[in-house]
C-alpha atoms as a PDB file:
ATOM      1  CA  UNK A   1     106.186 115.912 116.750  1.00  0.00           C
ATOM      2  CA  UNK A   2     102.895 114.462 118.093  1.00  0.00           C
ATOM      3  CA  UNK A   3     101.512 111.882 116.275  1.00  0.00           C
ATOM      4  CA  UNK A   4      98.698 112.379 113.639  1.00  0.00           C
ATOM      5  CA  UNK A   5      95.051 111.218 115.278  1.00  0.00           C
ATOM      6  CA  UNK A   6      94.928 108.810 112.171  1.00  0.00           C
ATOM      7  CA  UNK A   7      97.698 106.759 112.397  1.00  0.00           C
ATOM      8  CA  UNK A   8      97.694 103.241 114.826  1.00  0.00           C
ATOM      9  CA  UNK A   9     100.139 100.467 115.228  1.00  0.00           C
ATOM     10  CA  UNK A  10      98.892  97.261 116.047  1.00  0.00           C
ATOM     11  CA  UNK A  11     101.108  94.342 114.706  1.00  0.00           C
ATOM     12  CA  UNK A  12     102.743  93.527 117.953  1.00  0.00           C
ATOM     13  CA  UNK A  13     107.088  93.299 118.573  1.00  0.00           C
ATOM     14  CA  UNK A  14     107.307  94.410 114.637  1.00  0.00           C
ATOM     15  CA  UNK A  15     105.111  97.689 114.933  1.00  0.00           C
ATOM     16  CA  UNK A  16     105.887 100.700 116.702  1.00  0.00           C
ATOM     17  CA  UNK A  17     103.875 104.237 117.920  1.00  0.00           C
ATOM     18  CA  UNK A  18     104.920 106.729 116.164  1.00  0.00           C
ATOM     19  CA  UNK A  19     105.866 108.788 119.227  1.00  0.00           C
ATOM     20  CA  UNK A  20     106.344 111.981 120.594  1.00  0.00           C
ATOM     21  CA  UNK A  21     109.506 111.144 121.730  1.00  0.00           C
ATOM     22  CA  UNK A  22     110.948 110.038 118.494  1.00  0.00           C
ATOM     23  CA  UNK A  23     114.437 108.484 118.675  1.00  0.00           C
ATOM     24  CA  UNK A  24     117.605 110.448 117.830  1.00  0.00           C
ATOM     25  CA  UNK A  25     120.389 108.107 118.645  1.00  0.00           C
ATOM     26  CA  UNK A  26     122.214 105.103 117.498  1.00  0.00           C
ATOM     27  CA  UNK A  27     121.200 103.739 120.234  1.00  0.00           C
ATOM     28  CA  UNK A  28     118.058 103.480 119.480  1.00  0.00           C
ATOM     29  CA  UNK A  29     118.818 101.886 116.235  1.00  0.00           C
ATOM     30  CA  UNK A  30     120.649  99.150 118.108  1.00  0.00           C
ATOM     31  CA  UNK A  31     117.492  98.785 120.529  1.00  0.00           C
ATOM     32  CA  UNK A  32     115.554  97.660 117.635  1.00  0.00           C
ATOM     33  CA  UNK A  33     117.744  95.774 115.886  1.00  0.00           C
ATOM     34  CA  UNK A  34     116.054  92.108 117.059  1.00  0.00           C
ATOM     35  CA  UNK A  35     112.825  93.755 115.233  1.00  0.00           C
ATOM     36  CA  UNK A  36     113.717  95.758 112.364  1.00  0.00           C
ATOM     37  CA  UNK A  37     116.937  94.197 111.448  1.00  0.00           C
ATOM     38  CA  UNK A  38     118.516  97.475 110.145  1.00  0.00           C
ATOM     39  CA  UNK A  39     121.124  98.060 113.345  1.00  0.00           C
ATOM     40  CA  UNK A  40     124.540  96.469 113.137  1.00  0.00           C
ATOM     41  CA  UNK A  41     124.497  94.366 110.166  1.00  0.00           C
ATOM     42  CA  UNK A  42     126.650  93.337 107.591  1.00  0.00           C
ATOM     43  CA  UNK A  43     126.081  92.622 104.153  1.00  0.00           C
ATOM     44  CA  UNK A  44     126.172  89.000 103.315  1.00  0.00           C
ATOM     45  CA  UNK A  45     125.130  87.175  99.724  1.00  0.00           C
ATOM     46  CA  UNK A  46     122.007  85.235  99.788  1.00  0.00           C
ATOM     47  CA  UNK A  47     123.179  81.511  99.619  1.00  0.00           C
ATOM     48  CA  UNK A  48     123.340  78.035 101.049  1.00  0.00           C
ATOM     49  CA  UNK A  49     126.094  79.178 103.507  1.00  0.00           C
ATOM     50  CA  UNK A  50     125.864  82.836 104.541  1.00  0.00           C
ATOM     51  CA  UNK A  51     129.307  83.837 105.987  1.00  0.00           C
ATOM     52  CA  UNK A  52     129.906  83.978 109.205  1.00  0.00           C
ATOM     53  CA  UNK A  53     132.104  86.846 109.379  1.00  0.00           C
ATOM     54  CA  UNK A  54     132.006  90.063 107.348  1.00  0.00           C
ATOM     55  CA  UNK A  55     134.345  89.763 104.370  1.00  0.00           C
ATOM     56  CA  UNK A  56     133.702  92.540 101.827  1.00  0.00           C
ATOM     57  CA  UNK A  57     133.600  92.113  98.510  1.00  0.00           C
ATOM     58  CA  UNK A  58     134.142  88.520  98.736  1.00  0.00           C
ATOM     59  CA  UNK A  59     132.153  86.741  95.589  1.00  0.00           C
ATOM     60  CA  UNK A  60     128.915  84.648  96.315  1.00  0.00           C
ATOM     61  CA  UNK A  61     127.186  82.223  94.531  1.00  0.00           C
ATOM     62  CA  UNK A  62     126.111  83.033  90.925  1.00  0.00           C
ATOM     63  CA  UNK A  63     123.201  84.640  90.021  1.00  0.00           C
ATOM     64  CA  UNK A  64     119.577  82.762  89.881  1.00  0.00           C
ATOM     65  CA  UNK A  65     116.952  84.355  87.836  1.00  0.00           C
ATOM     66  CA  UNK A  66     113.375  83.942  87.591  1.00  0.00           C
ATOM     67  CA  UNK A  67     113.371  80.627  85.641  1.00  0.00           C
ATOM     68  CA  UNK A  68     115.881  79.047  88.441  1.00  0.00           C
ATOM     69  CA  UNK A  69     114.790  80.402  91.717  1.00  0.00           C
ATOM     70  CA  UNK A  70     111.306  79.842  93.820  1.00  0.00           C
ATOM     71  CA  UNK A  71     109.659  82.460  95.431  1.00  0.00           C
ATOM     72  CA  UNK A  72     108.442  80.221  97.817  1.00  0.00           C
ATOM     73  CA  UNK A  73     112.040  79.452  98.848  1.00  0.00           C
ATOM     74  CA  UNK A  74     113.301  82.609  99.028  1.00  0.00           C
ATOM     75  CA  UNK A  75     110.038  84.119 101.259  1.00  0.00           C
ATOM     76  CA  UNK A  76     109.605  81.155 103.240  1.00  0.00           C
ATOM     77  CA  UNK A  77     105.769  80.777 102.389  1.00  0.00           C
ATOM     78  CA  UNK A  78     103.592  79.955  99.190  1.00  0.00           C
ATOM     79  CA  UNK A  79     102.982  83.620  97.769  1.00  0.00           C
ATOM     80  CA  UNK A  80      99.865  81.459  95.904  1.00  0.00           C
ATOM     81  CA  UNK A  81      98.552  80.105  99.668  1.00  0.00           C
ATOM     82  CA  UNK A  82      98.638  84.093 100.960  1.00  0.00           C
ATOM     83  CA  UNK A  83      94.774  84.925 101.833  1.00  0.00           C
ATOM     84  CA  UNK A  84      94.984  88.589 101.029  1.00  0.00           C
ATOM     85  CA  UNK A  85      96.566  90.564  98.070  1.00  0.00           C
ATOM     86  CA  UNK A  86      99.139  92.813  98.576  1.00  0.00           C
ATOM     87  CA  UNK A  87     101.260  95.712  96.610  1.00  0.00           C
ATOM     88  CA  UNK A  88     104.179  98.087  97.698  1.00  0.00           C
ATOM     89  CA  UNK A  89     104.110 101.251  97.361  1.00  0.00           C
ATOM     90  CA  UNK A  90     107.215 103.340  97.342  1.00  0.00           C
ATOM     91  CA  UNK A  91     107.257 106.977  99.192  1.00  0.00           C
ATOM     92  CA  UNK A  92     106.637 110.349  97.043  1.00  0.00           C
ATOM     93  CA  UNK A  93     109.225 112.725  96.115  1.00  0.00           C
ATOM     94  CA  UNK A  94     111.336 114.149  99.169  1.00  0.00           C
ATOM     95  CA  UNK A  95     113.388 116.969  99.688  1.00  0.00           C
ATOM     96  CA  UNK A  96     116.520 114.102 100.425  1.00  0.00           C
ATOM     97  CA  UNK A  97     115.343 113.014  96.551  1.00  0.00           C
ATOM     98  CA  UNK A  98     115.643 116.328  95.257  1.00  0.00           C
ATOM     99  CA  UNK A  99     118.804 117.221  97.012  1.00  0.00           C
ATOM    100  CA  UNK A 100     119.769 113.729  96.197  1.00  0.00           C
ATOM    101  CA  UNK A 101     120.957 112.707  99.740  1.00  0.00           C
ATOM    102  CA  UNK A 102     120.633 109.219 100.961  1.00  0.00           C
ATOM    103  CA  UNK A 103     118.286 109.330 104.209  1.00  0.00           C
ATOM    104  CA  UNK A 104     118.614 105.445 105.872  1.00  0.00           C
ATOM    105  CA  UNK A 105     118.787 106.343 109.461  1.00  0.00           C
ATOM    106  CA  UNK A 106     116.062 106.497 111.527  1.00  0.00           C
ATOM    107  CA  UNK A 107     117.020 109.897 113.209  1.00  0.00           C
ATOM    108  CA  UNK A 108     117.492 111.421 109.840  1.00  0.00           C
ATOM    109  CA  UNK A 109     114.273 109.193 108.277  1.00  0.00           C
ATOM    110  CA  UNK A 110     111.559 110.244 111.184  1.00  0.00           C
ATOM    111  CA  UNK A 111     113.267 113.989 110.965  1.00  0.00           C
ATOM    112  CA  UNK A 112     109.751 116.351 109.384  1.00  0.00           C
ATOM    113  CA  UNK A 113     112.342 118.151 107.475  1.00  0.00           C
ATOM    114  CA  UNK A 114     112.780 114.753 105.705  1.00  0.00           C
ATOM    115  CA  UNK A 115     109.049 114.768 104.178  1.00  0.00           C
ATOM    116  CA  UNK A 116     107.381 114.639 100.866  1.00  0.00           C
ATOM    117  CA  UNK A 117     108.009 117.839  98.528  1.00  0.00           C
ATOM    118  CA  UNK A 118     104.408 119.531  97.549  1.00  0.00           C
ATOM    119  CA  UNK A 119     105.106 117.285  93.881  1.00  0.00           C
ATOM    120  CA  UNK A 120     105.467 114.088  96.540  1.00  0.00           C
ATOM    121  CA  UNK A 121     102.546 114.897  97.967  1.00  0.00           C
ATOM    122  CA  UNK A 122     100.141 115.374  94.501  1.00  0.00           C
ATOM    123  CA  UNK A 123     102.378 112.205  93.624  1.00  0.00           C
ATOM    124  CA  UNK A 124     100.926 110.383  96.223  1.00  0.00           C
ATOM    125  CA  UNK A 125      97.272 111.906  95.391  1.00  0.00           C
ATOM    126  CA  UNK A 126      97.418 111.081  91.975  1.00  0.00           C
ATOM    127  CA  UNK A 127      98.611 107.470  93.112  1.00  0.00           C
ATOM    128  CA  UNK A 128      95.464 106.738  95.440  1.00  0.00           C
ATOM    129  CA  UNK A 129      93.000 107.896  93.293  1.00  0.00           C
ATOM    130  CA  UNK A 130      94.319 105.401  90.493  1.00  0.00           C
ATOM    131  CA  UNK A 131      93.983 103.011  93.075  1.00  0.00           C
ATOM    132  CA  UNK A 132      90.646 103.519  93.724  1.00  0.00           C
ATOM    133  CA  UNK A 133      90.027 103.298  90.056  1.00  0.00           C
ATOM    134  CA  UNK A 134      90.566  99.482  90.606  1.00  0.00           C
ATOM    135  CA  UNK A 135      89.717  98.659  93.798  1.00  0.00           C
ATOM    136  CA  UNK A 136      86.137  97.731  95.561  1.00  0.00           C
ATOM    137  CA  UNK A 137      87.219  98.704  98.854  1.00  0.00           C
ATOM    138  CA  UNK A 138      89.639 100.733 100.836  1.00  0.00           C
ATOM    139  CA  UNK A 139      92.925  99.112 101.325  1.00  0.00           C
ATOM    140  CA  UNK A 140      94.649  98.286 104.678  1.00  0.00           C
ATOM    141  CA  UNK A 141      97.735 100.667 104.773  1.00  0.00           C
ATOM    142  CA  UNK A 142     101.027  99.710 106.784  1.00  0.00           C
ATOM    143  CA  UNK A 143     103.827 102.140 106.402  1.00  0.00           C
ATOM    144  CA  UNK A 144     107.166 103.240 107.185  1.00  0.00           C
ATOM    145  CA  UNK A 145     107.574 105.357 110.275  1.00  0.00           C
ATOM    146  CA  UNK A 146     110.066 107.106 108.101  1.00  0.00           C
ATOM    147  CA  UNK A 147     108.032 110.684 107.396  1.00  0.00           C
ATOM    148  CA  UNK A 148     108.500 110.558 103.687  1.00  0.00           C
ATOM    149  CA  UNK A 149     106.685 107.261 103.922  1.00  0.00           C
ATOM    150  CA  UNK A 150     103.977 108.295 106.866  1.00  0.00           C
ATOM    151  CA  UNK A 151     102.792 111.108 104.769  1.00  0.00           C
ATOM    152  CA  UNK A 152     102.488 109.320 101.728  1.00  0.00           C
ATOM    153  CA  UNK A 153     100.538 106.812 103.647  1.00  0.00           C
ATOM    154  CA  UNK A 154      98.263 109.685 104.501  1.00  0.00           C
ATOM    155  CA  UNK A 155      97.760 110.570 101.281  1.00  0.00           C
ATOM    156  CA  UNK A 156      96.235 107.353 100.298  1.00  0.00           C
ATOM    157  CA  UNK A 157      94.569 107.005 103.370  1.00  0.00           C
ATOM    158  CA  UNK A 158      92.434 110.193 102.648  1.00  0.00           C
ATOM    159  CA  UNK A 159      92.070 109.829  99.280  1.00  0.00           C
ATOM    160  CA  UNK A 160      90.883 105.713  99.786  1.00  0.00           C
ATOM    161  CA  UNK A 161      88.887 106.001 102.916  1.00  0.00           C
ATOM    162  CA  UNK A 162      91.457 103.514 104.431  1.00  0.00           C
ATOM    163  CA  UNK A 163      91.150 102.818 108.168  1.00  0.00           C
ATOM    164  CA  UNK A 164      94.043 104.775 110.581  1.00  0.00           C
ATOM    165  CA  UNK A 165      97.813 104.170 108.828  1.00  0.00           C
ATOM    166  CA  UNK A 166      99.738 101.069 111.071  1.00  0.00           C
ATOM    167  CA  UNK A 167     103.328 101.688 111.572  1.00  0.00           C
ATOM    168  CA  UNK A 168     106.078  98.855 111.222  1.00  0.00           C
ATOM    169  CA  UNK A 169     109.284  99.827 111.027  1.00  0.00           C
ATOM    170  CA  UNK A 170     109.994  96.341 109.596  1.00  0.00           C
ATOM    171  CA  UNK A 171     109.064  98.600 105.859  1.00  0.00           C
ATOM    172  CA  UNK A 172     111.765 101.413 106.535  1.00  0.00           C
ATOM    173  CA  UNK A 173     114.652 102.139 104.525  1.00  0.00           C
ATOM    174  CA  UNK A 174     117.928  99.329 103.528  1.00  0.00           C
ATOM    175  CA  UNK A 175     119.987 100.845 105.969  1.00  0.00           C
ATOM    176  CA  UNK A 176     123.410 101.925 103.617  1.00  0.00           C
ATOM    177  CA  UNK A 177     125.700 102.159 106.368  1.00  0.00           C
ATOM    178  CA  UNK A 178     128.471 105.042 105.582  1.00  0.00           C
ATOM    179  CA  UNK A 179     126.598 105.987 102.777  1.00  0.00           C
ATOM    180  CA  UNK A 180     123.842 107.593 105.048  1.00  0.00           C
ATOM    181  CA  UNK A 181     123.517 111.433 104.512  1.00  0.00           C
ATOM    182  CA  UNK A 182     126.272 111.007 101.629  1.00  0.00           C
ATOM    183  CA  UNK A 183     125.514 111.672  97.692  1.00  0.00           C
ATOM    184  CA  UNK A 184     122.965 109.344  95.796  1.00  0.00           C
ATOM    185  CA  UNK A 185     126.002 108.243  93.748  1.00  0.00           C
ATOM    186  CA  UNK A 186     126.382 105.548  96.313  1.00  0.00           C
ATOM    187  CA  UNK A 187     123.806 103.489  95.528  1.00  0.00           C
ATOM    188  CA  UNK A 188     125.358 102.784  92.254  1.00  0.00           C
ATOM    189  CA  UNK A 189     128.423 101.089  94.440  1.00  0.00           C
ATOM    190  CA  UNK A 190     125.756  98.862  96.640  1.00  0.00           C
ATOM    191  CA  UNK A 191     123.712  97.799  93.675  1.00  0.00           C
ATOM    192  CA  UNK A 192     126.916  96.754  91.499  1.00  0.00           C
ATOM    193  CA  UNK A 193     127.981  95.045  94.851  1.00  0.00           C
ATOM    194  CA  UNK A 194     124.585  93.004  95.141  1.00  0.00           C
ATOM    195  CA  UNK A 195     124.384  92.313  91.477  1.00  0.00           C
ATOM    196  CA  UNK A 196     127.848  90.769  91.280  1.00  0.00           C
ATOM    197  CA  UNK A 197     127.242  88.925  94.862  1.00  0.00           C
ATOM    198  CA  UNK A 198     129.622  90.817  96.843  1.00  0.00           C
ATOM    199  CA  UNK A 199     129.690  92.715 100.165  1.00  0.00           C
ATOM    200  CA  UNK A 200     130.198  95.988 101.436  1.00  0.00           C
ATOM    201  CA  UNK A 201     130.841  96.054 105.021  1.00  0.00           C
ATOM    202  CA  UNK A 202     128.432  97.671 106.917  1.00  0.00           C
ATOM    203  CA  UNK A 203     125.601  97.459 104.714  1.00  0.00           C
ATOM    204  CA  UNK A 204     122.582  95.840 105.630  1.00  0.00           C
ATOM    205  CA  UNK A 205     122.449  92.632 103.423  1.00  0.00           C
ATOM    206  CA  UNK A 206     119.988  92.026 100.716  1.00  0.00           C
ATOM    207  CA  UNK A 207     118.819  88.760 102.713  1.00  0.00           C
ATOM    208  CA  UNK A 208     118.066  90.543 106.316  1.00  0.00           C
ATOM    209  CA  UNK A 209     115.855  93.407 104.578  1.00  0.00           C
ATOM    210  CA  UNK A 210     113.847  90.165 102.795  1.00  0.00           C
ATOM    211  CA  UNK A 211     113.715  88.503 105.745  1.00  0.00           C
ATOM    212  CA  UNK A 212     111.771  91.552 107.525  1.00  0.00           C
ATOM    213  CA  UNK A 213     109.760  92.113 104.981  1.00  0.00           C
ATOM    214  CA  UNK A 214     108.392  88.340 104.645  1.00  0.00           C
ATOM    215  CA  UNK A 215     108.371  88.374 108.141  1.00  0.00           C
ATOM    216  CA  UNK A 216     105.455  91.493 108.245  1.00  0.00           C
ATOM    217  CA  UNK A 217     103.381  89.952 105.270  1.00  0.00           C
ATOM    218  CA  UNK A 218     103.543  86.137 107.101  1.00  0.00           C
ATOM    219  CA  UNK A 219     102.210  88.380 110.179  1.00  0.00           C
ATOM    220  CA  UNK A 220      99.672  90.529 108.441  1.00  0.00           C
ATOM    221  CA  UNK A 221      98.483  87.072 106.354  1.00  0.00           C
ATOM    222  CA  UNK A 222      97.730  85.442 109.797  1.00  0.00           C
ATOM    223  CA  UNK A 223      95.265  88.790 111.028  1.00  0.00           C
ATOM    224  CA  UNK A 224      93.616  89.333 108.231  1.00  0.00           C
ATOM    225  CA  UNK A 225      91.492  87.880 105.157  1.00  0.00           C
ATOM    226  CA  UNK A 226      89.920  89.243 102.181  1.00  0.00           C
ATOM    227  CA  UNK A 227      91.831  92.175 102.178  1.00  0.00           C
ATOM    228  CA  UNK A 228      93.712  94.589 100.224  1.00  0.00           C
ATOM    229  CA  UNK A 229      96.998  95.679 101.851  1.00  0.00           C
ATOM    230  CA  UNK A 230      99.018  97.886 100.669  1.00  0.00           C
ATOM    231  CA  UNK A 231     102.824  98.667 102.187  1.00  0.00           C
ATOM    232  CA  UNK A 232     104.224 101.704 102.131  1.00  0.00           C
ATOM    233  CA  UNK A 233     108.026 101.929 102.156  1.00  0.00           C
ATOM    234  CA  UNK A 234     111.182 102.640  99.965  1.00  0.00           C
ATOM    235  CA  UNK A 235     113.320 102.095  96.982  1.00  0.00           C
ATOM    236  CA  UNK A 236     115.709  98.835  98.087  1.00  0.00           C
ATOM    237  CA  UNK A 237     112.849  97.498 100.988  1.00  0.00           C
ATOM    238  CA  UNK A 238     110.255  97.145  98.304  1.00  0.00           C
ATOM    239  CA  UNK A 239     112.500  96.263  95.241  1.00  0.00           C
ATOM    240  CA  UNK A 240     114.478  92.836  97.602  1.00  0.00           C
ATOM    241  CA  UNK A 241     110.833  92.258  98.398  1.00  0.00           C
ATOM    242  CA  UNK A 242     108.956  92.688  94.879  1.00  0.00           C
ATOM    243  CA  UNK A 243     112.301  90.485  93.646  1.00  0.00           C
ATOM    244  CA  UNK A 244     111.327  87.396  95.588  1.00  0.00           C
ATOM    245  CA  UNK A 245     107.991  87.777  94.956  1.00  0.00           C
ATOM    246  CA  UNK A 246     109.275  87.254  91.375  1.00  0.00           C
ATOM    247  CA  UNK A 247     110.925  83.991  92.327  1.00  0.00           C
ATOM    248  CA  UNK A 248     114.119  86.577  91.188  1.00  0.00           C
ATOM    249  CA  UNK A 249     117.112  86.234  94.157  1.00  0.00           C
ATOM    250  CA  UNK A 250     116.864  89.290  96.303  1.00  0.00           C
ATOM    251  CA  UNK A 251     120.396  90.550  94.965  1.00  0.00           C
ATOM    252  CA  UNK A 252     119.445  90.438  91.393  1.00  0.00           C
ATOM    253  CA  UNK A 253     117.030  93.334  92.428  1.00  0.00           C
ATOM    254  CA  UNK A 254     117.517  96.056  90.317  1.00  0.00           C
ATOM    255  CA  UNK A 255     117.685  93.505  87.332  1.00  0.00           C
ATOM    256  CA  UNK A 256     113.731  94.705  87.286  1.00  0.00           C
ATOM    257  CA  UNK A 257     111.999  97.809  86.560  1.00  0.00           C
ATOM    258  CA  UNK A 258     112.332  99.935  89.369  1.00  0.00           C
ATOM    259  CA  UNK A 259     109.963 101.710  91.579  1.00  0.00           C
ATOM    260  CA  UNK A 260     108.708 105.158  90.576  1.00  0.00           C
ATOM    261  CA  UNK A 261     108.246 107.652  93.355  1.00  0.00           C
ATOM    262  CA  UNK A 262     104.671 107.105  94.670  1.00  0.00           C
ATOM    263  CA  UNK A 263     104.208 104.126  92.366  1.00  0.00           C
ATOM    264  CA  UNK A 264     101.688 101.076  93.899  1.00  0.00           C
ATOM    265  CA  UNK A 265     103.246  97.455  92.500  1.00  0.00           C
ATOM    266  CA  UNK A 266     101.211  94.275  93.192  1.00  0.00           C
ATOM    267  CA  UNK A 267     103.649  91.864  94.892  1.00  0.00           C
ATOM    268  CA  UNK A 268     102.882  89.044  92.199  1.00  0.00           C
ATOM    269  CA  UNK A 269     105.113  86.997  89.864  1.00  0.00           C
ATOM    270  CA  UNK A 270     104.578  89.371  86.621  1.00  0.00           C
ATOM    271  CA  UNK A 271     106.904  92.097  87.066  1.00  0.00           C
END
């Protein structure tokens, strides 16, 4: 599927064309696994001493909340020293969402038949033009290559004037190992897993989806200034990163409110 003329990447070893030639292979996932960090890992808890070895459901340290963690610590940066402002923005309604089928992979994620419903896509409207409501200018968009999150991008990009959509696949999807293309049940198993500090083997661990995410935003902080950026991704990639931002440890995630479809979050420490 040829890319649309109005979406760029530009962010260097973390950002990707969207392509013609879109992957459909495993492979692929393991090519980019030194960028996105979704290929071949293994859940581990967030903690002095990550283990070395994957050992599922062993227990790991107890939780911190907001009142004992630093969000500093846990992103690796001052979130008060960033020059720009920033929000998340999770995807619109899909057809996986409605036939409530868990879509992680990147074959599966980049697959058009994997979009926004019509209600994802007025979703996504309604989103951006509440935006604009607030904002002075147009935002900078990043986004998912996953196509639920490129078209939601797209959406707010019309709506806000925004310059051409920049693809990183550092904002796609927690990958959920075995669970992918399996019942939305399952993500009741991997949050009660990271809430209680435990592993599941196979699943990519709370601490390697934080550690792309602060990765892109330490990135985007050094291009640009003044700006308004906006990241467009999913559920678990934008709750481990709204978390920190929180000064709340990554696996205490769903301990917050959590994303609505289509719903823009400022990444602050009020949540």
């Amino acid at each position: 599927m040829p890319a649309p003329p109005q979406v760029q990447s530009q962010l260097g070893q973390g950002s990707q064309r969207l392509r013609q030639d879109r992957p459909d292979s495993e492979s692929t996932n393991r090519a980019h696994a030194h960028t996105v960090g979704v290929a071949d890992r293994v859940c581990r808890p967030i903690g002095p001493a990550p283990y070395d070895e994957p050992v599922p459901n062993r227990p790991g340290p107890p939780p911190i909340t907001a009142d004992a963690a630093s969000a500093t610590a846990l992103l690796g940066f001052d979130p008060a020293e960033l020059r720009n402002t920033y929000a998340v923005m999770r995807h619109g309604q899909s057809h996986p969402n409605v036939a409530g089928v868990i879509v992680c992979r990147p074959d599966a994620g980049i697959d058009p038949a994997n979009g926004l419903t019509e209600l994802g896509r007025q979703q996504a409207r309604d989103a951006a033009l509440l935006w604009t409501e607030d904002q002075d200018r147009p935002p900078v968009i990043i986004s998912s290559d996953f196509t639920r999150a490129l078209e939601t991008a797209e959406e707010l990009r019309t709506i806000t004037g925004a310059d051409p959509v920049i693809i990183d696949v550092r904002l796609r999807e927690r990958d959920f190992g075995s669970y992918d293309g399996g019942p939305v049940s399952g993500y009741d198993e991997v949050w009660a897993a990271d809430a209680a500090g435990t592993c599941i083997h196979g699943i990519e661990s709370v601490a390697d989806v934080l550690a792309r995410t602060a990765e892109l935003i330490k990135e985007l902080d050094a291009r640009y200034q003044d700006q308004q950026i906006v990241l467009v991704s999913h559920g678990d990639t934008a709750q481990i990163t709204i978390a920190a931002f929180a000064g709340v440890r990554p696996d205490q995630h769903r301990s917050l409110p959590g994303l609505g479809n289509a719903e823009i979050r400022p990444l602050t420490g009020e949540h």
